[in-house]
Each structure stands twice: as structure tokens, then as C-alpha cells.
C-alpha atoms as a PDB file:
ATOM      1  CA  UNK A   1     163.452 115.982 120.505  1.00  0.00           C
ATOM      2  CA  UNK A   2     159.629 117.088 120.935  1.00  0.00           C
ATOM      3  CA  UNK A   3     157.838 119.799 118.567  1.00  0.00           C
ATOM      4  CA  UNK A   4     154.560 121.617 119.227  1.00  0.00           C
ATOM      5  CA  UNK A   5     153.136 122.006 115.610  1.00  0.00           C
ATOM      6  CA  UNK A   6     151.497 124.922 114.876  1.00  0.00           C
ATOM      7  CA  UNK A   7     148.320 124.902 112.655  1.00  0.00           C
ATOM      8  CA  UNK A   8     149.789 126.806 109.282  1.00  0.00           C
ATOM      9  CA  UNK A   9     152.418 123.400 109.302  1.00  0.00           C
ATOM     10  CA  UNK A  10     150.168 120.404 110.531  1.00  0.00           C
ATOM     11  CA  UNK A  11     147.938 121.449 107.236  1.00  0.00           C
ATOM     12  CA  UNK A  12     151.144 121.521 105.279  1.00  0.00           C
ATOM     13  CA  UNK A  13     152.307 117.992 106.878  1.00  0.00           C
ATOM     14  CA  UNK A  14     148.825 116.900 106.073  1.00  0.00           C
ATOM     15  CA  UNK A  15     148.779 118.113 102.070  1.00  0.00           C
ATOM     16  CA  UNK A  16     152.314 117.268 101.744  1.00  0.00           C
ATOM     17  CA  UNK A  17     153.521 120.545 101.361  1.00  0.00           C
ATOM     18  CA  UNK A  18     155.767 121.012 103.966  1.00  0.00           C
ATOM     19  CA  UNK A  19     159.648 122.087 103.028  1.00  0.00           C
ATOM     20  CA  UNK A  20     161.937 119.090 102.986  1.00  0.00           C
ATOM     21  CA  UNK A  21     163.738 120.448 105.589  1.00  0.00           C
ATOM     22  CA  UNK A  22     160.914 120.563 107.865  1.00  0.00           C
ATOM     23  CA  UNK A  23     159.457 116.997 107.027  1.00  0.00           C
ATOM     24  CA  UNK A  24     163.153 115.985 108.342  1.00  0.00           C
ATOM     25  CA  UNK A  25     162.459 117.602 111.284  1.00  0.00           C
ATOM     26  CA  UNK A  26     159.263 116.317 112.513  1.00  0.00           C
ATOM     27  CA  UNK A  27     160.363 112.625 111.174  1.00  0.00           C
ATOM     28  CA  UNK A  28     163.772 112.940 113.231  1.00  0.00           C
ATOM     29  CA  UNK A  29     161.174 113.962 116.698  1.00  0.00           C
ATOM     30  CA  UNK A  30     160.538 111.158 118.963  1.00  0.00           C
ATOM     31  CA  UNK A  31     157.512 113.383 120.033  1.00  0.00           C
ATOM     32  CA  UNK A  32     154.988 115.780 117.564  1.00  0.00           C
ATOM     33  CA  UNK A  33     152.464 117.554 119.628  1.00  0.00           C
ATOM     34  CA  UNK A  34     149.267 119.683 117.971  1.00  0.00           C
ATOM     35  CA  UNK A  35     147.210 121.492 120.478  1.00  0.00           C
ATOM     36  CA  UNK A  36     143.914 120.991 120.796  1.00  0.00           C
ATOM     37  CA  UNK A  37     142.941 124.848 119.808  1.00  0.00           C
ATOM     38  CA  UNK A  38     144.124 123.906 115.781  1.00  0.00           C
ATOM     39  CA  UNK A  39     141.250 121.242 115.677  1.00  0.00           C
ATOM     40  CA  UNK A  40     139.219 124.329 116.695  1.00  0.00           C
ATOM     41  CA  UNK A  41     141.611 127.019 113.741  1.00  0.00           C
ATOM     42  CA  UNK A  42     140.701 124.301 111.037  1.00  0.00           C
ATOM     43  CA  UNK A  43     136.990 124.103 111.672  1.00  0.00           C
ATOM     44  CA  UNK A  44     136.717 127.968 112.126  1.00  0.00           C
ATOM     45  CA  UNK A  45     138.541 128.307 108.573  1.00  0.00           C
ATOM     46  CA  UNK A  46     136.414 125.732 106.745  1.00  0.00           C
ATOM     47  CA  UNK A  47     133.598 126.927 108.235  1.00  0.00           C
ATOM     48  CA  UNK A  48     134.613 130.678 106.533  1.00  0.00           C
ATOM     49  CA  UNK A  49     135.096 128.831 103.207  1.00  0.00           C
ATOM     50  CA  UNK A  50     131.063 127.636 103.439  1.00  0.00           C
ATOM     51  CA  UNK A  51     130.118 131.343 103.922  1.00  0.00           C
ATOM     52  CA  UNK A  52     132.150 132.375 100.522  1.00  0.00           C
ATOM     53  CA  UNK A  53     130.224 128.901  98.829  1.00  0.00           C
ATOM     54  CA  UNK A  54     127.147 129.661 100.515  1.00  0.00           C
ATOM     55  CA  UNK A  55     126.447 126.741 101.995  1.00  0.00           C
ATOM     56  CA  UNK A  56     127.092 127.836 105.323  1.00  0.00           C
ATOM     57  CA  UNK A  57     124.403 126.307 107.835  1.00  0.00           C
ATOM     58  CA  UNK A  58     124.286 123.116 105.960  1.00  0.00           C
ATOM     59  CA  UNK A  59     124.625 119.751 107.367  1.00  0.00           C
ATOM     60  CA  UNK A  60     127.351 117.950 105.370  1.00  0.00           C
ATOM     61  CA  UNK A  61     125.536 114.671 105.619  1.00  0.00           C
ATOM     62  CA  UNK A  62     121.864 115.534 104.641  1.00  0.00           C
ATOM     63  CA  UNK A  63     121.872 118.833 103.156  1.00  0.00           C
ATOM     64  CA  UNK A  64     119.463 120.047 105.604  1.00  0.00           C
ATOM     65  CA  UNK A  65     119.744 123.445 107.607  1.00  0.00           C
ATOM     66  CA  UNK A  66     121.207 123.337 110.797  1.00  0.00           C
ATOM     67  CA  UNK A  67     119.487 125.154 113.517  1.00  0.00           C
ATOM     68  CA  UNK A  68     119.828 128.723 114.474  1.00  0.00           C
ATOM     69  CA  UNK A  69     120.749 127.845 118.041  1.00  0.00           C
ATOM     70  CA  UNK A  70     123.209 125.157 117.143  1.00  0.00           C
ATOM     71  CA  UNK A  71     125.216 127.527 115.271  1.00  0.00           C
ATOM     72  CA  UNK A  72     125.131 130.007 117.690  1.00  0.00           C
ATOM     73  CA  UNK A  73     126.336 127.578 120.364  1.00  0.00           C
ATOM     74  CA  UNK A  74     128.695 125.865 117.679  1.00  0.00           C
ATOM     75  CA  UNK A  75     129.482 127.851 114.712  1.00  0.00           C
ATOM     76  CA  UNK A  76     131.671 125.397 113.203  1.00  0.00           C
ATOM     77  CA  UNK A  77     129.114 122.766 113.264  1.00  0.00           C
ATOM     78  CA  UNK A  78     129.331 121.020 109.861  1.00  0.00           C
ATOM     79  CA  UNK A  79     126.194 118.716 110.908  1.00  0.00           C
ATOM     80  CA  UNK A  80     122.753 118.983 111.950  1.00  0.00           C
ATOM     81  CA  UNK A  81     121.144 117.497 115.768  1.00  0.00           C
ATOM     82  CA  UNK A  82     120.401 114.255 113.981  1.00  0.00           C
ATOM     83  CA  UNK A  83     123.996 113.587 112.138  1.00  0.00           C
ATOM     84  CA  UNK A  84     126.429 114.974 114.939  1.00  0.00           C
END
């Protein structure tokens, strides 16, 4: 059997929170599948949780702004130029 994850249950797989039943599931698959575009879901999301903390803009290593344009190209960017 092969499953496509979607994002809402690879982040429950990932904290453990999925239903029993569904933890079955994916164990029983001899394929599990995430696309590429929940990578893309999860930074978006955390990236939304920096604006309610404020620290939006910040690299995660340093502490340092990250540049205007960088955002713009990348707004998940969780680094600056010099950490990515």
C-alpha cells in the first residue's frame, strides 16, 4: 500500500499525535510519500508564528536582521546571507 501524507498528519506523525488508527496505517504502508509543497506549508506557518513573537526577520543562528530583499525573495527564510 502507498500513502501521500498530507501536511496537518506528517506534523501529527512527527509530535506523536496521530490517532492510533492512523499510526497503523502508515506503519502497515510499504511506501509514505510527503510532497515537497509541506516542507514549503511548515516554513510558511512558522514563519507566521515569528510575526505574532516578533521576531520575524531574525536569523535563528545570530540574531541579526535578515535583509529586506532576502525576505522578499524568501519569506520563510529563518537565516541571514551568512548562516543559510
Amino acid at each position: 500500500m502507498r500513502l501521500l501524507l498530507d501536511t496537518n498528519a506528517l506534523v501529527r506523525w512527527h509530535l506523536e499525535k496521530l490517532r492510533p488508527a492512523a499510526v497503523r496505517t502508515v506503519r502497515r504502508a510499504d511506501l509514505v510519500a510527503v510532497s515537497a509543497i509541506s516542507a514549503w506549508e511548515i516554513a510558511i506557518k512558522r514563519a507566521l508564528g515569528k510575526l505574532d513573537r516578533g521576531d520575524y526577520g531574525k536569523c535563528e543562528t545570530c540574531g541579526k536582521e535578515i535583509a529586506e530583499a532576502r525576505l522578499e525573495a524568501m519569506p520563510a527564510a529563518r537565516y541571514c546571507i551568512d548562516h543559510a
